[in-house]
C-alpha atoms as a PDB file:
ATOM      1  CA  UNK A   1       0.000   0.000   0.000  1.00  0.00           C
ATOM      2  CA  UNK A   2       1.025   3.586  -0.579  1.00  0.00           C
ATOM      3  CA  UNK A   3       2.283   6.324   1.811  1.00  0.00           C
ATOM      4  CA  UNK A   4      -0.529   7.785   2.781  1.00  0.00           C
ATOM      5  CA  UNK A   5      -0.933  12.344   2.040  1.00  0.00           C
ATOM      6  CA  UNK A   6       1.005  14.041   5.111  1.00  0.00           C
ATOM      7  CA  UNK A   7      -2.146  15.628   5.753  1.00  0.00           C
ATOM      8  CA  UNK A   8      -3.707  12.231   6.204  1.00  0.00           C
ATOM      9  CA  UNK A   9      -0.959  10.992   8.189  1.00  0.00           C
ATOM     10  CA  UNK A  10      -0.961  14.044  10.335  1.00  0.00           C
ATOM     11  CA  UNK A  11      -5.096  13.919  10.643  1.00  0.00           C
ATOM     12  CA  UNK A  12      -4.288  10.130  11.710  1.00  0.00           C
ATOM     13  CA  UNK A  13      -1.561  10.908  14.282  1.00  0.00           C
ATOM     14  CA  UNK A  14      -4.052  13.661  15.781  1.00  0.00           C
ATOM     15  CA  UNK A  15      -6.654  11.682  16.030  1.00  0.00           C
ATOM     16  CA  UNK A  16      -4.350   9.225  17.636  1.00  0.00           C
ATOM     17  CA  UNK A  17      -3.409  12.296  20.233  1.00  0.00           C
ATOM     18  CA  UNK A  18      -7.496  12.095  20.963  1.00  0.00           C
ATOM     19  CA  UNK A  19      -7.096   9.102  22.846  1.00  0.00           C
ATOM     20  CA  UNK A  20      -6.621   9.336  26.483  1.00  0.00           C
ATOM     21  CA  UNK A  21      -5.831   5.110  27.769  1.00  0.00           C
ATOM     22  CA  UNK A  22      -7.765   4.320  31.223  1.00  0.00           C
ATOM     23  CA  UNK A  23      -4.734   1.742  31.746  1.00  0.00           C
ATOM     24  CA  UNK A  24      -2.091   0.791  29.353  1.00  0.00           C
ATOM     25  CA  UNK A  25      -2.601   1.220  25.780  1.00  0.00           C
ATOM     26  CA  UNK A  26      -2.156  -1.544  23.129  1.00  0.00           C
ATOM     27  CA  UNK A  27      -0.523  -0.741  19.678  1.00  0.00           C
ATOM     28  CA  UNK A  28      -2.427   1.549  17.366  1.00  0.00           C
ATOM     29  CA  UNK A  29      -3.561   0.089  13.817  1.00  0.00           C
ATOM     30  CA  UNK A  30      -4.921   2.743  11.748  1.00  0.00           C
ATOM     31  CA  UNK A  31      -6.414   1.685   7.886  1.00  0.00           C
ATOM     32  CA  UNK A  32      -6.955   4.063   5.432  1.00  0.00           C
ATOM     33  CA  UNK A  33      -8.145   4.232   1.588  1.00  0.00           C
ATOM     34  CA  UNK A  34      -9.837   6.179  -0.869  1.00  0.00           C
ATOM     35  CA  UNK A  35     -13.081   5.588  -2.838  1.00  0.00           C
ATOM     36  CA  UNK A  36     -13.485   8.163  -5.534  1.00  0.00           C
ATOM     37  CA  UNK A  37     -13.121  11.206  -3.479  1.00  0.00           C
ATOM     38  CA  UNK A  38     -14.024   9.978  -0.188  1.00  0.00           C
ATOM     39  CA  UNK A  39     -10.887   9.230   1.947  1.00  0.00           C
ATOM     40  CA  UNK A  40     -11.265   6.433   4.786  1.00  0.00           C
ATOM     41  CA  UNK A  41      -9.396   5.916   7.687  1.00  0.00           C
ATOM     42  CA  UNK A  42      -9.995   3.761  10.566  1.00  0.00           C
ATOM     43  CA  UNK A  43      -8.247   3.712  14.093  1.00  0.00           C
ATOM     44  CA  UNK A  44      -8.459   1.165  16.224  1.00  0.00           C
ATOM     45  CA  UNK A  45      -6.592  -0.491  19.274  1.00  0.00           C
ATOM     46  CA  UNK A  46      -5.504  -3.799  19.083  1.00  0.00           C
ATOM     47  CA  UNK A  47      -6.021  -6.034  21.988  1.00  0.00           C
ATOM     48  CA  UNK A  48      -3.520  -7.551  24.782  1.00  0.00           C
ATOM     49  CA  UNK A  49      -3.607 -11.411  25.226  1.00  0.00           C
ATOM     50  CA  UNK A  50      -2.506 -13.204  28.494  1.00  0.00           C
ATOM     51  CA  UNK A  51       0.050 -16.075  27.898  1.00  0.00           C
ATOM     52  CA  UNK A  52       0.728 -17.668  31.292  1.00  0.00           C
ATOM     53  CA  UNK A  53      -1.393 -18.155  34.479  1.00  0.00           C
ATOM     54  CA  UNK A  54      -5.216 -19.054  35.110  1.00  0.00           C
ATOM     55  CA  UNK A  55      -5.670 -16.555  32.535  1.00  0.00           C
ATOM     56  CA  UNK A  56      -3.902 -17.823  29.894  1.00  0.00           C
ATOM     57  CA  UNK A  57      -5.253 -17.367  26.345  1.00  0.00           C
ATOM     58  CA  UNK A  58      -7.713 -14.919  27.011  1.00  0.00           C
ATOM     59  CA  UNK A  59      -8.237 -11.575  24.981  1.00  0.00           C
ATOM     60  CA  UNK A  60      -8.630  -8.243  26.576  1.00  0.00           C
ATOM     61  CA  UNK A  61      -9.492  -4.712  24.921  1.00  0.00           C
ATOM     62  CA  UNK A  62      -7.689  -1.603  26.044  1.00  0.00           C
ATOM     63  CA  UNK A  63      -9.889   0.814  27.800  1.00  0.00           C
ATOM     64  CA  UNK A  64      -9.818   4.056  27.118  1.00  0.00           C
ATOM     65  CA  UNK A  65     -11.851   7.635  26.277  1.00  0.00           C
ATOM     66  CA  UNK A  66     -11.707   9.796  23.398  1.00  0.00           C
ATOM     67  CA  UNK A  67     -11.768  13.845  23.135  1.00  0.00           C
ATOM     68  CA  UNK A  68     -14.829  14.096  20.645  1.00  0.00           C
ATOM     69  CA  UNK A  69     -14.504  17.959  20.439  1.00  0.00           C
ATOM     70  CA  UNK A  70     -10.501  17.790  20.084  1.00  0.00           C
ATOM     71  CA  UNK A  71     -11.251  14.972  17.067  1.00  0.00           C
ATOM     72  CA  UNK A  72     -13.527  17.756  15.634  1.00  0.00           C
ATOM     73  CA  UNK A  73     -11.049  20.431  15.669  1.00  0.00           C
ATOM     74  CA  UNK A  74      -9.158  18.322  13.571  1.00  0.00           C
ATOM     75  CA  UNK A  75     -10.765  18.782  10.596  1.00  0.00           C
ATOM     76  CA  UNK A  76     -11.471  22.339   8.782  1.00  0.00           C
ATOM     77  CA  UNK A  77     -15.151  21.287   8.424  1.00  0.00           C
ATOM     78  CA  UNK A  78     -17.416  18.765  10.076  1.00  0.00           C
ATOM     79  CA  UNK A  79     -20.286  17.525   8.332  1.00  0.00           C
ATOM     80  CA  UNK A  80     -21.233  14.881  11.032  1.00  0.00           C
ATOM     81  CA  UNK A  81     -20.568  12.794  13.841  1.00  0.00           C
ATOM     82  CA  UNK A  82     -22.021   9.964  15.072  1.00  0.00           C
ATOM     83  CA  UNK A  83     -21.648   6.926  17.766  1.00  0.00           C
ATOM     84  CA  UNK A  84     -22.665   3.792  16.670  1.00  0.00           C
ATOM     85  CA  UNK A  85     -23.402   1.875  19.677  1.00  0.00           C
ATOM     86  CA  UNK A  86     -23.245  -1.801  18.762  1.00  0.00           C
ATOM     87  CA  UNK A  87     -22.932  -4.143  15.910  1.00  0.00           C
ATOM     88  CA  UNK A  88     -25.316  -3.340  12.853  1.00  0.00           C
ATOM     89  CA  UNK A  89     -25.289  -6.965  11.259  1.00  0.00           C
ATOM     90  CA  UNK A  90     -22.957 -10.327  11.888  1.00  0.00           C
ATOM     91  CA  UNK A  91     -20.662  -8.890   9.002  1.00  0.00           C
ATOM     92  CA  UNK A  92     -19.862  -5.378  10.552  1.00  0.00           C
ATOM     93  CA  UNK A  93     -16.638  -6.091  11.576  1.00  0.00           C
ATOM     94  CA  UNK A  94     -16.065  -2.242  12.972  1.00  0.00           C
ATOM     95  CA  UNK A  95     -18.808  -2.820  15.542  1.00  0.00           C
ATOM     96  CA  UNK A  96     -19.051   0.050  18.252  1.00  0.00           C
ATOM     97  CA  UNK A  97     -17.143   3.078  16.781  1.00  0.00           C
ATOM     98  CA  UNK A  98     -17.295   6.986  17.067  1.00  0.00           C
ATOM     99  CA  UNK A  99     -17.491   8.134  13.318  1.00  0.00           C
ATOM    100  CA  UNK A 100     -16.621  11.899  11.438  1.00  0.00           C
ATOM    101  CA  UNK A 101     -17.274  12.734   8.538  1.00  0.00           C
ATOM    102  CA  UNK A 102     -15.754  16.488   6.851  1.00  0.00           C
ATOM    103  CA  UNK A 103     -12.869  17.636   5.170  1.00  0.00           C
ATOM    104  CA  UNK A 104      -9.072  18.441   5.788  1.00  0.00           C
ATOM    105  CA  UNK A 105      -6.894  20.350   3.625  1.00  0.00           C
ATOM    106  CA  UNK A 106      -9.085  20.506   0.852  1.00  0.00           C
ATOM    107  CA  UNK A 107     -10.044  16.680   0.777  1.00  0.00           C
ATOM    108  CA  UNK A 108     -13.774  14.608   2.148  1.00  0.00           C
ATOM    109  CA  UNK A 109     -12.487  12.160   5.089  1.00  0.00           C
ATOM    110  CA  UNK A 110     -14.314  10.091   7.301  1.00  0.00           C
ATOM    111  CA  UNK A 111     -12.812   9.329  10.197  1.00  0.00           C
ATOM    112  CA  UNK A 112     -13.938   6.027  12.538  1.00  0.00           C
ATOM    113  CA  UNK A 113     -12.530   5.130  15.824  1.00  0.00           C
ATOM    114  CA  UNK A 114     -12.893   1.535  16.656  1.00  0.00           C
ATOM    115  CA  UNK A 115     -14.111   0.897  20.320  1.00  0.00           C
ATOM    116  CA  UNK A 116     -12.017  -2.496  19.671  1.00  0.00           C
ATOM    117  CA  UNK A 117      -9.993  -3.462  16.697  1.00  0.00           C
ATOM    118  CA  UNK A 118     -11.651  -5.781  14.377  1.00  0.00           C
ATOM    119  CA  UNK A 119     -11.906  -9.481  15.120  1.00  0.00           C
ATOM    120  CA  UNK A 120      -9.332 -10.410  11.974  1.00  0.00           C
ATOM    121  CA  UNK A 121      -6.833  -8.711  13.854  1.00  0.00           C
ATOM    122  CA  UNK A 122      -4.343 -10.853  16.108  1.00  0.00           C
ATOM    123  CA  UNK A 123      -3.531  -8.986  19.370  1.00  0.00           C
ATOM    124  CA  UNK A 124      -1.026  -6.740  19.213  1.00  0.00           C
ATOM    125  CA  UNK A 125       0.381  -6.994  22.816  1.00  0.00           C
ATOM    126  CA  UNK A 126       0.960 -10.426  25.224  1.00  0.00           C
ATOM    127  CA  UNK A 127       0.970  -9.744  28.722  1.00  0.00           C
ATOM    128  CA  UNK A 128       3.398 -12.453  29.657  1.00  0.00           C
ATOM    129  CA  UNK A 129       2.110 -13.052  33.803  1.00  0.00           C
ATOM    130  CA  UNK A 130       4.967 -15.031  34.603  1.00  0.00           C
ATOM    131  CA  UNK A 131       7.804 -13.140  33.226  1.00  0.00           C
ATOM    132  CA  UNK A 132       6.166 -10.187  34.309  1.00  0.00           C
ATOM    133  CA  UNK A 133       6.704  -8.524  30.575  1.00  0.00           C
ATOM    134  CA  UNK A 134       4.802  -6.922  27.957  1.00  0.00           C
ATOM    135  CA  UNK A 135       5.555  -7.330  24.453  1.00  0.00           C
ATOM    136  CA  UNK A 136       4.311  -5.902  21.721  1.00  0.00           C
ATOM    137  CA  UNK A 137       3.452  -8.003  18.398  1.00  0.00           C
ATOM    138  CA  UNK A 138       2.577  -5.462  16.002  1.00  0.00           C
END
């Protein structure tokens, strides 16, 4: 894939910024394209898995808020937000997600933040319990 514009890459890295974590944050993934005019881009934060302990093998998301009116003031002009709150259908694979839609130097974007990164994704951190380590996959 392409570089992405260093506007887009700047848009992405601010939005990024929007994130406050509620404990400590997994890797970013951020997806982007274009559809005729329409740029997409998608952030999301990958998940942590234990390895090791009673735990071992299961999933967790990272918790954390975003600054909707800081995510606005991104963009030159907003055209909408909105939250979706839940899965539309068994083949929305963005699920819950905060979504703006507007334009930045020049260009239409719409901008999604994942409330969890999609289920294709592999984790992108282990918590390893008994070597008392993190380590990030991706």
């Amino acid at each position: 894939m392409p570089s992405p514009p260093i506007w887009l890459q700047e848009l992405a890295d601010g939005a990024a910024g929007c994130l406050t974590p509620v404990d400590l944050l997994s890797p970013l993934g951020c997806h982007f394209t274009q559809h005729d005019l329409l740029w997409e881009v998608t952030l999301f934060v990958s998940a942590t898995e234990i390895v090791g302990g009673h735990r071992d093998g299961t999933v967790r998301s990272s918790r954390f808020v975003v600054d909707v009116l800081a995510l606005q003031r991104l963009f030159d002009e907003v055209e909408e937000v909105q939250w979706q709150p839940q899965r539309i259908d068994a083949d929305d694979e963005l699920g819950q997600h905060l979504s703006v839609v507007g334009r930045k130097s020049g260009e239409a974007v719409w901008l999604r933040v994942l409330s969890r990164a999609p289920d294709r994704f592999e984790s992108g951190r282990q918590a390893r319990v008994y070597e008392m380590l993190w380590t990030e996959t991706w």
